[in-house]
Each structure stands twice: as structure tokens, then as C-alpha cells.
C-alpha atoms as a PDB file:
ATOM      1  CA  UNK A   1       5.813  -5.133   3.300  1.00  0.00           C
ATOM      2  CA  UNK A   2       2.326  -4.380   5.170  1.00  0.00           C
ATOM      3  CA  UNK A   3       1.075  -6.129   8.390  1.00  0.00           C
ATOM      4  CA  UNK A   4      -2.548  -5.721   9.674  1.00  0.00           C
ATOM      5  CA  UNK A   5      -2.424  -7.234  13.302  1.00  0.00           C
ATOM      6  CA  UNK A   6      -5.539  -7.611  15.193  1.00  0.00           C
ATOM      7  CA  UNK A   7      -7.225  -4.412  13.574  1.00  0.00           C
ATOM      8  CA  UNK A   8     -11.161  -3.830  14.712  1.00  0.00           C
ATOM      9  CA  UNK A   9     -12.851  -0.878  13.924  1.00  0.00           C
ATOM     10  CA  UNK A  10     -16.205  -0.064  15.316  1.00  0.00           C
ATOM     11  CA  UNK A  11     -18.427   2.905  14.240  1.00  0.00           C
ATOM     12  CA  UNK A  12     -21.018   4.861  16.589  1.00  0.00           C
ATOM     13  CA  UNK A  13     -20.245   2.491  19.161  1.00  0.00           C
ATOM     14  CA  UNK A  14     -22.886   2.240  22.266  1.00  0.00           C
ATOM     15  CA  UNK A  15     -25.665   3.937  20.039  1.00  0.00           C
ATOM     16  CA  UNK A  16     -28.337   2.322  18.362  1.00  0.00           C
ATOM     17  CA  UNK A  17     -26.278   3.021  14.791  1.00  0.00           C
ATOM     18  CA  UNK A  18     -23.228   1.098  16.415  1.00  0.00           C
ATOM     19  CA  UNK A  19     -21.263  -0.905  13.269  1.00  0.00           C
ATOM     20  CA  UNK A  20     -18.605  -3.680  13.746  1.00  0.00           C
ATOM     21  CA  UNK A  21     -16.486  -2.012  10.677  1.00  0.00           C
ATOM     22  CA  UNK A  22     -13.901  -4.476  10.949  1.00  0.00           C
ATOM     23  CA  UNK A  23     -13.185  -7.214  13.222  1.00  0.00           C
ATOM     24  CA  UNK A  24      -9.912  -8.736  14.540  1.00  0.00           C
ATOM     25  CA  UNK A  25      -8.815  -8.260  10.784  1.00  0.00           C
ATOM     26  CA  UNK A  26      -4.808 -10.730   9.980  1.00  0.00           C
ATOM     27  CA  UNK A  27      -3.530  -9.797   6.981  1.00  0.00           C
ATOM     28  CA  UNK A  28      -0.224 -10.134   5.637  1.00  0.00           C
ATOM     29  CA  UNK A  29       1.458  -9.000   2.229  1.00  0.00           C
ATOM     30  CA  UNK A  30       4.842  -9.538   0.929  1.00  0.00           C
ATOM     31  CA  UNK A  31       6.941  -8.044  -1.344  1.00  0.00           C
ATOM     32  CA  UNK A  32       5.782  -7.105  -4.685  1.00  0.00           C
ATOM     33  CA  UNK A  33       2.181  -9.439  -3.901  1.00  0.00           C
ATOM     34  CA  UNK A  34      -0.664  -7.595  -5.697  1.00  0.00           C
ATOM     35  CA  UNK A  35      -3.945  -8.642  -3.611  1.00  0.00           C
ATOM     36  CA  UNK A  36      -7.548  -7.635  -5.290  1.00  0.00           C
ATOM     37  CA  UNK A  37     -10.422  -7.091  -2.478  1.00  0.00           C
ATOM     38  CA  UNK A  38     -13.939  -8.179  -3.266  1.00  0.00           C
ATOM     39  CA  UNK A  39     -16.994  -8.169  -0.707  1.00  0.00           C
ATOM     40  CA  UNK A  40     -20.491  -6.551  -0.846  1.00  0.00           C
ATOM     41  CA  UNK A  41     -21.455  -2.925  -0.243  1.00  0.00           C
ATOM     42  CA  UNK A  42     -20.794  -2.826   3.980  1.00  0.00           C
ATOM     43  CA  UNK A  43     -18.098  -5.825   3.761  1.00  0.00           C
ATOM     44  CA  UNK A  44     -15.347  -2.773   5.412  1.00  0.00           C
ATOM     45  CA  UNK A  45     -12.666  -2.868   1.855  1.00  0.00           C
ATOM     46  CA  UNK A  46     -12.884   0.907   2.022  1.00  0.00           C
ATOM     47  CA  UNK A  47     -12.886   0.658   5.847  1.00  0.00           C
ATOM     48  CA  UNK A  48      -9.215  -1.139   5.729  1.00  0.00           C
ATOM     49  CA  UNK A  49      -8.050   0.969   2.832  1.00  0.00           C
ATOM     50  CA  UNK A  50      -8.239   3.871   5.442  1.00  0.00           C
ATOM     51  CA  UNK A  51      -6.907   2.052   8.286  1.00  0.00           C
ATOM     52  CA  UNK A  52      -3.814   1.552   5.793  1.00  0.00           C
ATOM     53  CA  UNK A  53      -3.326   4.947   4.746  1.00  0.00           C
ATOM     54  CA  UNK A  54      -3.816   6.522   8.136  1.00  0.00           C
ATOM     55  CA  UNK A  55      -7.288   8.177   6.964  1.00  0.00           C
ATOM     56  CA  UNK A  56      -8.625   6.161  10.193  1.00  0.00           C
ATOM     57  CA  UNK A  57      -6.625   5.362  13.241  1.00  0.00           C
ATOM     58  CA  UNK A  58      -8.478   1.643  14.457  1.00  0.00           C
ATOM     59  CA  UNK A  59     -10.012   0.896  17.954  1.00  0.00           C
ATOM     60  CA  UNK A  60      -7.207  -2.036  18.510  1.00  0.00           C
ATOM     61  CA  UNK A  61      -4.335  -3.371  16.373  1.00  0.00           C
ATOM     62  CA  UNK A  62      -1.044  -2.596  14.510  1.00  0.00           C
ATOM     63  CA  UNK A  63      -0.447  -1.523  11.707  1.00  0.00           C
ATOM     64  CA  UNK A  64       3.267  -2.072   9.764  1.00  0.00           C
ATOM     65  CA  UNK A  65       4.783  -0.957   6.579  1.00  0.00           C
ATOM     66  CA  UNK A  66       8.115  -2.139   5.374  1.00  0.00           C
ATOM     67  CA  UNK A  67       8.446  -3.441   9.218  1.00  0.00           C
ATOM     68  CA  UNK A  68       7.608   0.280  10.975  1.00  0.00           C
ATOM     69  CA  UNK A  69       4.944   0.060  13.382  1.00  0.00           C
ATOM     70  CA  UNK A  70       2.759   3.067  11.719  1.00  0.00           C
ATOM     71  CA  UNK A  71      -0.730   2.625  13.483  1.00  0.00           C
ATOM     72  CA  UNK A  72      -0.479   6.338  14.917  1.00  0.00           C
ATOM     73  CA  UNK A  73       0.998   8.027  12.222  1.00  0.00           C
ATOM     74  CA  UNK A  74      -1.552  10.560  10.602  1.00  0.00           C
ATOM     75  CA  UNK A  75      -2.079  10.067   6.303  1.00  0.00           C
ATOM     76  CA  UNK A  76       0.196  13.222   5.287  1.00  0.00           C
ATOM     77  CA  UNK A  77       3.118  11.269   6.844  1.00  0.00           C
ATOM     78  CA  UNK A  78       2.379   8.122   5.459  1.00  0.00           C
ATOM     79  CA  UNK A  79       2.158   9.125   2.042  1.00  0.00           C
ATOM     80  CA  UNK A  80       4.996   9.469   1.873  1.00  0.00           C
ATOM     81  CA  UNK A  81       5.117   5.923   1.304  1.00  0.00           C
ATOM     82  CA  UNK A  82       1.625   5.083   0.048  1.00  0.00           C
ATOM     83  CA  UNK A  83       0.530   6.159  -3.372  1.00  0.00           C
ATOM     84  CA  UNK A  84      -3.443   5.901  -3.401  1.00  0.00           C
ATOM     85  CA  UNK A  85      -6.117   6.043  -6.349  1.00  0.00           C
ATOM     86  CA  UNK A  86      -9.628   6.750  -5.531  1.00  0.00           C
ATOM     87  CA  UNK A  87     -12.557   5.909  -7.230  1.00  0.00           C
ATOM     88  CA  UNK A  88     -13.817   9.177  -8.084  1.00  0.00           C
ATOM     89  CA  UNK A  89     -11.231  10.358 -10.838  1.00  0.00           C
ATOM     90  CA  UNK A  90     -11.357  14.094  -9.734  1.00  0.00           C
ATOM     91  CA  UNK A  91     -10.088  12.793  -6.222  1.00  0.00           C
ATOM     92  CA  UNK A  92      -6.413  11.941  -7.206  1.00  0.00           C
ATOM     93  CA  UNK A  93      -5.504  15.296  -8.836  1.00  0.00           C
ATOM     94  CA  UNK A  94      -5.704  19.123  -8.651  1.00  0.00           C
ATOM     95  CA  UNK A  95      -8.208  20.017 -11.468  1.00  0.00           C
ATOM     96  CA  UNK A  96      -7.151  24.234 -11.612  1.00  0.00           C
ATOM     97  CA  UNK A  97      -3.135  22.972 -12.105  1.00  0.00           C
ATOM     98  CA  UNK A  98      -1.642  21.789 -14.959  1.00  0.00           C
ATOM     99  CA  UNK A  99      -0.523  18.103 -15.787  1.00  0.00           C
ATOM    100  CA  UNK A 100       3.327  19.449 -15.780  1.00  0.00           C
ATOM    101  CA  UNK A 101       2.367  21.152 -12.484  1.00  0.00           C
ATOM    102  CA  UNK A 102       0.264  17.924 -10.980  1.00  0.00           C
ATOM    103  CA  UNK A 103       3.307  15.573 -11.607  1.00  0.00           C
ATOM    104  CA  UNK A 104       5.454  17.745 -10.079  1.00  0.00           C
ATOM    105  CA  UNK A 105       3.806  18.103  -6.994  1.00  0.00           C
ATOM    106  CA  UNK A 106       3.617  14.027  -7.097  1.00  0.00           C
ATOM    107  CA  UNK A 107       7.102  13.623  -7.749  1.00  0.00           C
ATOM    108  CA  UNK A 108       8.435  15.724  -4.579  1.00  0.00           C
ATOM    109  CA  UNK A 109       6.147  13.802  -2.332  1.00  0.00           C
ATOM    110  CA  UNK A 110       9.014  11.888  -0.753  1.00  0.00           C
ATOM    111  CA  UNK A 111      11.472  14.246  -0.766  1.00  0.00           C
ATOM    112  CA  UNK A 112      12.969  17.497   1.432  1.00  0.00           C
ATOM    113  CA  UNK A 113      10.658  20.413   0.381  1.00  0.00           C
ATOM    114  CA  UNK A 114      12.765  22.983  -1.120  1.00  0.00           C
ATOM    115  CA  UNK A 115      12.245  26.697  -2.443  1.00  0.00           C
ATOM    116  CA  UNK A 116      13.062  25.712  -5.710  1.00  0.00           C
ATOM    117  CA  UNK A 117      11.116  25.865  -9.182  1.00  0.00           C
ATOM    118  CA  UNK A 118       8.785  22.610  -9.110  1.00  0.00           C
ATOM    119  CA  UNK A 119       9.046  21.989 -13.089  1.00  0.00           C
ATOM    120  CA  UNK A 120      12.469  22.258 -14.480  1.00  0.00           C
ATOM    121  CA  UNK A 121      13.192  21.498 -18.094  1.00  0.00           C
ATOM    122  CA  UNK A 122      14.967  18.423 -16.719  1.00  0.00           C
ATOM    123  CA  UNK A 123      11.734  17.351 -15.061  1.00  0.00           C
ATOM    124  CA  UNK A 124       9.593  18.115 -17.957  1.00  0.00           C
ATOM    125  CA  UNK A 125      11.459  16.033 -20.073  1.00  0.00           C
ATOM    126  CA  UNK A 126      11.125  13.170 -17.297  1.00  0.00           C
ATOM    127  CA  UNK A 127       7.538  13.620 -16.855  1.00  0.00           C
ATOM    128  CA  UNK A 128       7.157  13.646 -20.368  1.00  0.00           C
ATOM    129  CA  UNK A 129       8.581  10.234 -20.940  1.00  0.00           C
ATOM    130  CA  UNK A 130       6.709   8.661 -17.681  1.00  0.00           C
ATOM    131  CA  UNK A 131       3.134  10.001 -19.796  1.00  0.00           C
ATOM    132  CA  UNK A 132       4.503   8.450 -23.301  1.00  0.00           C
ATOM    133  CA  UNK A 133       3.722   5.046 -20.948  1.00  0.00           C
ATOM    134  CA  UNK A 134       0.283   6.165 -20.941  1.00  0.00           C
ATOM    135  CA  UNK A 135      -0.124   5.961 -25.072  1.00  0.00           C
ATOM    136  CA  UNK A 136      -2.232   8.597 -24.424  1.00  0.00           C
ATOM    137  CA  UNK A 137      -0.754  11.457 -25.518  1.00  0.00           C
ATOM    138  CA  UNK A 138      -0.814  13.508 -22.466  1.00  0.00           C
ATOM    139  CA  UNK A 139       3.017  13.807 -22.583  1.00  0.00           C
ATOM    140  CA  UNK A 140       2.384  16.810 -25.431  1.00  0.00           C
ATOM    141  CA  UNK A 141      -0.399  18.516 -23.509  1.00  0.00           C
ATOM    142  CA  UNK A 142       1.767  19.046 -20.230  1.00  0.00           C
ATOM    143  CA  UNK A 143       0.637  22.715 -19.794  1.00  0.00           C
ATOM    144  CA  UNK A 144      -3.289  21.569 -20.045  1.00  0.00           C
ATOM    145  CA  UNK A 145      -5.341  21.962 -16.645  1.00  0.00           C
ATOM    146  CA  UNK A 146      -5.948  18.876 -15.501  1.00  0.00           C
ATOM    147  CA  UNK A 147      -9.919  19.827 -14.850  1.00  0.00           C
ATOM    148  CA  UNK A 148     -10.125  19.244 -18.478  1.00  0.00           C
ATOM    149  CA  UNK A 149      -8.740  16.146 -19.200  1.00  0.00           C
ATOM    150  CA  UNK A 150     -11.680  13.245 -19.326  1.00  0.00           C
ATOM    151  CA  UNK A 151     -12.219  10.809 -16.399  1.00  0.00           C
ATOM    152  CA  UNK A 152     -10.857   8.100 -17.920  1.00  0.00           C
ATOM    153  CA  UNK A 153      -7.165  10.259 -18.757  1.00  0.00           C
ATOM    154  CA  UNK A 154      -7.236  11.950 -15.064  1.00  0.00           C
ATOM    155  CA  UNK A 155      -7.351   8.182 -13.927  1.00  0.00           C
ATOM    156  CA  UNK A 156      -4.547   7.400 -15.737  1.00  0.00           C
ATOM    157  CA  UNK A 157      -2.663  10.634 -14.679  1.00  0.00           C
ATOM    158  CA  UNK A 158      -3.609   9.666 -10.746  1.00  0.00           C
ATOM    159  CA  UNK A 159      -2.180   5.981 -11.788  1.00  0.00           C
ATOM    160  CA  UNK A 160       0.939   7.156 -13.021  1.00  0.00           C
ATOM    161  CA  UNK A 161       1.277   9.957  -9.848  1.00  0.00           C
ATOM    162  CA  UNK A 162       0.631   7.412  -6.951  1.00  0.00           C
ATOM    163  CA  UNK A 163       3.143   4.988  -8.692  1.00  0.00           C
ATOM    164  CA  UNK A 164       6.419   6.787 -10.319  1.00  0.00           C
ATOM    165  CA  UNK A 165       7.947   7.878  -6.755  1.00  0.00           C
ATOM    166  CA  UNK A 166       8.238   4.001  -6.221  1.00  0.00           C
ATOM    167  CA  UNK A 167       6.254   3.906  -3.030  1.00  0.00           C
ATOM    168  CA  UNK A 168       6.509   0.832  -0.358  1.00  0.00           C
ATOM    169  CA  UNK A 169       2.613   0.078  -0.773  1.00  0.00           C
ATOM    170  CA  UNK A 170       0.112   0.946  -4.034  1.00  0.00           C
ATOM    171  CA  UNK A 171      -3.851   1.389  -2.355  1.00  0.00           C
ATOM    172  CA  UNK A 172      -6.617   1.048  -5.746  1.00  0.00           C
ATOM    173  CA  UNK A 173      -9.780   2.252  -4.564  1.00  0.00           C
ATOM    174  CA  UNK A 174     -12.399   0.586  -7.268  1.00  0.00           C
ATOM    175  CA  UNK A 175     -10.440   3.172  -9.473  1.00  0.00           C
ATOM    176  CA  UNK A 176     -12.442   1.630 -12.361  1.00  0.00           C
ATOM    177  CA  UNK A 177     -16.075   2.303 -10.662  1.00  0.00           C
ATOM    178  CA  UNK A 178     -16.650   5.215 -11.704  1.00  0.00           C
ATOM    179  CA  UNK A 179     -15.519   5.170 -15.613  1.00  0.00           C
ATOM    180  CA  UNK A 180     -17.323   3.588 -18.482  1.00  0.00           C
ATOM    181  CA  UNK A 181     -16.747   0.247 -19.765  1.00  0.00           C
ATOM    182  CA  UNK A 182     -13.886   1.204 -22.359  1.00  0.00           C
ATOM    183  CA  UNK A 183     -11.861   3.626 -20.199  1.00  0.00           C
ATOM    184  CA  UNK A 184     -12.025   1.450 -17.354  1.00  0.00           C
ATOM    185  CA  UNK A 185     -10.466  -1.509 -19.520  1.00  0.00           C
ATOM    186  CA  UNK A 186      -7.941   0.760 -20.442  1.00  0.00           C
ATOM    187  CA  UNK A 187      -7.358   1.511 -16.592  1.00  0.00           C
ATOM    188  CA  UNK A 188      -7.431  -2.032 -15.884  1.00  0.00           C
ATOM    189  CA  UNK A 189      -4.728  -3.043 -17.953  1.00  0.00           C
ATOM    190  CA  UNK A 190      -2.585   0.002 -17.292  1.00  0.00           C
ATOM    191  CA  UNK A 191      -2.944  -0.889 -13.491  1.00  0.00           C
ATOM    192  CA  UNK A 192      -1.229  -4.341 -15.083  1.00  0.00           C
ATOM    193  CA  UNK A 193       1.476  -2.805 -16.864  1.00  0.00           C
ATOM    194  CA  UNK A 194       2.269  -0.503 -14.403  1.00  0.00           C
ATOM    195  CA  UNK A 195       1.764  -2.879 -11.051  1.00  0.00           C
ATOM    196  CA  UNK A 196       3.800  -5.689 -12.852  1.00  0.00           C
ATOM    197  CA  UNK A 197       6.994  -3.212 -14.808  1.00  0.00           C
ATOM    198  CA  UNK A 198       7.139  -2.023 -11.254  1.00  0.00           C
ATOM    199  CA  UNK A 199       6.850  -4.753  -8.703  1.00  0.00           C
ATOM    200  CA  UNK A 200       4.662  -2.804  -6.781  1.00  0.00           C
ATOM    201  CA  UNK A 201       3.063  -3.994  -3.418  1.00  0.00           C
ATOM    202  CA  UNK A 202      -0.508  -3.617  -4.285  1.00  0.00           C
ATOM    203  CA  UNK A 203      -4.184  -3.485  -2.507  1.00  0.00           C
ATOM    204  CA  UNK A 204      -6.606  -3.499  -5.149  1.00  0.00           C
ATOM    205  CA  UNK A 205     -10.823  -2.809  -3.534  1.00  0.00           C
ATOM    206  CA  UNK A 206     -13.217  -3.582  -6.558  1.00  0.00           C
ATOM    207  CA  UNK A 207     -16.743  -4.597  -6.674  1.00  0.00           C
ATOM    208  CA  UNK A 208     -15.841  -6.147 -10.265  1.00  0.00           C
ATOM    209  CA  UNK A 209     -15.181 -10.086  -9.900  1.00  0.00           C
ATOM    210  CA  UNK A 210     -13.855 -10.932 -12.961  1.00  0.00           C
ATOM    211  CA  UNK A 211     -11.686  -7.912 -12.448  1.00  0.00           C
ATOM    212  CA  UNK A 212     -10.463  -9.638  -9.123  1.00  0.00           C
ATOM    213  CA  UNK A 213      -9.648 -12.626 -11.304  1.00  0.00           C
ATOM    214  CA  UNK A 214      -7.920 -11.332 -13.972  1.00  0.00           C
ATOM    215  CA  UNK A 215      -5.212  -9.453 -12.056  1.00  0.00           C
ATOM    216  CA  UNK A 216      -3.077  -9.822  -9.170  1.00  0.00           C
ATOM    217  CA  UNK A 217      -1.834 -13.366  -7.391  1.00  0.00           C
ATOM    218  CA  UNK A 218      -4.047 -12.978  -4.375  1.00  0.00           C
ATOM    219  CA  UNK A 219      -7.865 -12.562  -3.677  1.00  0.00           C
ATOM    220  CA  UNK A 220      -9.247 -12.163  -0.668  1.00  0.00           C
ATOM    221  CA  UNK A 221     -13.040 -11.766  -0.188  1.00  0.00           C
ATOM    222  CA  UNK A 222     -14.409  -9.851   3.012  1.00  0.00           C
ATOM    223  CA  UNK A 223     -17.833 -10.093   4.645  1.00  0.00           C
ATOM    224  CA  UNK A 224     -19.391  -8.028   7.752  1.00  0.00           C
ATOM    225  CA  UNK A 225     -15.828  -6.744   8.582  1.00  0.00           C
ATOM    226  CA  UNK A 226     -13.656 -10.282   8.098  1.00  0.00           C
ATOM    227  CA  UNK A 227     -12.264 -11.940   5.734  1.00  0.00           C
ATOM    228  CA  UNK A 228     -13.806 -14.992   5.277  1.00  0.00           C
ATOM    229  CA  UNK A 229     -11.742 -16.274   2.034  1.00  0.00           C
ATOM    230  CA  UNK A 230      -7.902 -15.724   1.093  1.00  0.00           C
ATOM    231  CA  UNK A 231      -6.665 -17.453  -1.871  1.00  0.00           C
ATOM    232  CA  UNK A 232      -3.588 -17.238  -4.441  1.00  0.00           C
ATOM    233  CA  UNK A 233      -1.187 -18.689  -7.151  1.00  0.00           C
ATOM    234  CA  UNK A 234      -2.409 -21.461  -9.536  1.00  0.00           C
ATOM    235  CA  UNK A 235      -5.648 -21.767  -7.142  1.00  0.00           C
ATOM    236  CA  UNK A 236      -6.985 -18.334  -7.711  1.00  0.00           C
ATOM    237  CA  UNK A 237      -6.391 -18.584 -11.773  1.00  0.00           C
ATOM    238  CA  UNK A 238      -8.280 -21.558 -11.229  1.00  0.00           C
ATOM    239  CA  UNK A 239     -11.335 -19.844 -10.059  1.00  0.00           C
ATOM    240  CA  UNK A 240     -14.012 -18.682 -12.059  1.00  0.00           C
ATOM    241  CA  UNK A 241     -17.400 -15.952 -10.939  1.00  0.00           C
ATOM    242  CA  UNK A 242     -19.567 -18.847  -9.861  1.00  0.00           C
ATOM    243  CA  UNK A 243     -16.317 -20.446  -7.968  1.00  0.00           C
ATOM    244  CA  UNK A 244     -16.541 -17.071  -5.919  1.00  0.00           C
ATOM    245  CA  UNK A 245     -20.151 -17.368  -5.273  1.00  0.00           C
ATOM    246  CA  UNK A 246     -20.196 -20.762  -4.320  1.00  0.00           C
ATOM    247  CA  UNK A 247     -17.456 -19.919  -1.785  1.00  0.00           C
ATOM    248  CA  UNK A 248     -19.362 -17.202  -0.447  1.00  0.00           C
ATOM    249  CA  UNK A 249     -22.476 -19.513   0.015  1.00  0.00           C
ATOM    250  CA  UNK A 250     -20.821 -22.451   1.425  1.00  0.00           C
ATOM    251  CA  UNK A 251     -18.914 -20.014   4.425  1.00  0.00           C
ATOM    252  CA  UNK A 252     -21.591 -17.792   4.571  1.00  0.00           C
ATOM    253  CA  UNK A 253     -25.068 -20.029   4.000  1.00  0.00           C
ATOM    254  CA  UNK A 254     -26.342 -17.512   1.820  1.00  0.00           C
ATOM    255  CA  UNK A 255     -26.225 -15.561  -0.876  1.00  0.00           C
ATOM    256  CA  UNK A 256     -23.812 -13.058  -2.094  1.00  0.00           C
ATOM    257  CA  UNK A 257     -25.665  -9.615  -1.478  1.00  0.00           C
ATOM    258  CA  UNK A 258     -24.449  -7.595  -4.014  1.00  0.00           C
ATOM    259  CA  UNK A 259     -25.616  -8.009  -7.331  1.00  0.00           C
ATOM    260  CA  UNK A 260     -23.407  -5.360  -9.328  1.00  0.00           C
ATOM    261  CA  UNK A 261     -20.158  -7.298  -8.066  1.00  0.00           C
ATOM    262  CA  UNK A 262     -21.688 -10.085 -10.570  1.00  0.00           C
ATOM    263  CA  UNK A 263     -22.858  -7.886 -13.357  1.00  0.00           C
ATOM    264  CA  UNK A 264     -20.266  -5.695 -14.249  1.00  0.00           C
END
């Protein structure tokens, strides 16, 4: 479903600032895999998040979704197949429309713009069962601006948006960082429910390792713009934190640099 082949990315290149982003990056997902990032602050996760969804266009390499060589295609085409969730929850939806308004513009993202009425009463009552998955009420509040929903429901809202069109590839930008500890376990197992009921193809950047554990069937850790550690199945649920650290250490020969990946 998504191909990374031979992607490098270099920032400021031939100044004193100059910064290997990413580095002959190989990466491979199949069908329905659902692969959590980890690496310190500088590793390049958000780096190859926007190589991915066309935010950034990479000094060499191919890129391929679902088999189409996309490398050149700019990020209002490709989202047309990529839903994305940011980490800042404001970032994901239009805070001055409403939630019935929001969904709607979601839902027409892969489909023939028409001048037609975006909420019907047929899609209110569809957009209205999609938000009952949320247990959050939201469904009866579809006429609400968005801008005054809390971070932890707008999260939830930019969840369900990037996911109910069914797209080819799901990007998570540490969509948790930014929420307190309660709202961002309830984003954490949403992201389960939803990832799983939908066998969505998933790319999931977090800074939280035990996060990285707990969900998905693939981690791979990145370091200085490579990844330096790819595991999955039985062998990741295996793994604990100080498995992770160790690995870093014994590839590396030195600490991992970031302590909030360990704390939170």
C-alpha cells in the first residue's frame, strides 16, 4: 500500500545550517499494517510524514501509494487518499464551522465537487451515526462550532474525519501530544477501535513508547534521518521500554536522547 524508495531529504544544504533530514530512507507497508514511529526530537518522523503526504517533495526517491508512483504530486491531490491527524487538535478542523458542516466537508474529499447542499438530512443522519462511535455525544450537538468543542473531542472529530472516507493510507501525527493524560487515553484507544474496525493502513509518529507498544504490529525506531530498528508480530509484543532503549544503545553506542519519549 505505501513504498518509500531511496528517499533523502536534506535541509539548507551547502550552508553552515545544512541538515541530513532523511537519508536513503526503505520502507515498505502492506495492506492494513499499522506501523508506530518512535525516535528523538531531530530523528526526521515528522520529516517522512510530509514526504508521504506531499507537504515536502524529497531531494531523491519514490514515493508509491496503492502502487502509483506519487513523489510529484502536490498534498491537495493526495488527500484525496491520505487522511492525516496532527498533533495540534485545532489543526485537523475548521474551528468557525459547525461539526455537521466539518464532516461534510470531510466526507466529499474524494469525490466530484458538486453545487449541491453539503449537509442533507440523509447525511446528517449518517454523520450522526459515524459520531455515536465516538460515545461522546457529539452526534446531538451537530450544529455546535467546532472552535468550541475541547481538545480532546476536536481530536476525536479529526480521527473520525481523516478515517470515514476509507482512505488508502491513515498519517497520526503524535495526535496524543498535545492532550492531557485522560483525553489522550481516550484518543489512544479510539485510534484502536477505529484503525482495527477499519483495516486501515496506518503511520502512527509518537514520542510515547509504551504507546508504540501497545498498538499497531510494527515499530520502527528512527535516528539522525534512518531507521536504525524495524520490528513486528509476536517480537514487538515481546518488547518492553527498556527493550527499546537497550536497542537504541547497542546500534547506536549511546544513549537515547530524549527523555520525554521515556516519561510519558
Amino acid at each position: 500500500m505505501l513504498k518509500l524508495n531511496d528517499i533523502s531529504v536534506t535541509f539548507n544544504e551547502g550552508t553552515p545550517d545544512e541538515k541530513k533530514a532523511l537519508r536513503n530512507i526503505q520502507l515498505e507497508l502492506n495492506q492494513g499494517d499499522f506501523v508506530t514511529v518512535i525516535g528523538s526530537n531531530g530523528a526526521g518522523k515528522s520529516t517522512l510524514m510530509n514526504i508521504i503526504s506531499g507537504a515536502l517533495i524529497p531531494d531523491t526517491g519514490d514515493v508509491f501509494i496503492n502502487e502509483k508512483q506519487v513523489v510529484h504530486l502536490p498534498e491537495y491531490k493526495r488527500s484525496q487518499f491520505i487522511g492525516r491527524v496532527f498533533q495540534d487538535p485545532m489543526a485537523g478542523t475548521a474551528p468557525s464551522m459547525t461539526i455537521e458542516e466539518n464532516l461534510a466537508m470531510a466526507y466529499s474529499r474524494n469525490k466530484k465537487r458538486k453545487l449541491k447542499l453539503g449537509v442533507t438530512k440523509h447525511r446528517k443522519e449518517m454523520f450522526k451515526e459515524y459520531l455515536k462511535t465516538l460515545n461522546l455525544g457529539l452526534e446531538e450537538r451537530l450544529t455546535a462550532k467546532v472552535g468550541l468543542l475541547s481538545g480532546g473531542e476536536r481530536q476525536a472529530l479529526s480521527l473520525l474525519m481523516s478515517t470515514f472516507t476509507e482512505p488508502d493510507i491513515l498519517l497520526l501525527d503524535e495526535h496524543t501530544a498535545a492532550l492531557d493524560p485522560s483525553r489522550a487515553q481516550l484518543i489512544t484507544s479510539l485510534t484502536d477501535k477505529v484503525v482495527k474496525e477499519s483495516g486501515l493502513t496506518t503511520l502512527m509518529v509518537t514520542h510515547n513508547m509504551q504507546q508504540a507498544l501497545d498498538l499497531g504490529n510494527r515499530l520502527i525506531m528512527m535516528d539522525k534521518g534512518q531507521i536504525i530498528f524495524d520490528v513486528s508480530g509476536e517480537e514487538k509484543q515481546k518488547l518492553s521500554i527498556e527493550d527499546l532503549l537497550h536497542e537504541f544503545q547497542r546500534i547506536r553506542g549511546e544513549q537515547f536522547g530524549d527523555d520525554r519519549a521515556v516519561l510519558t
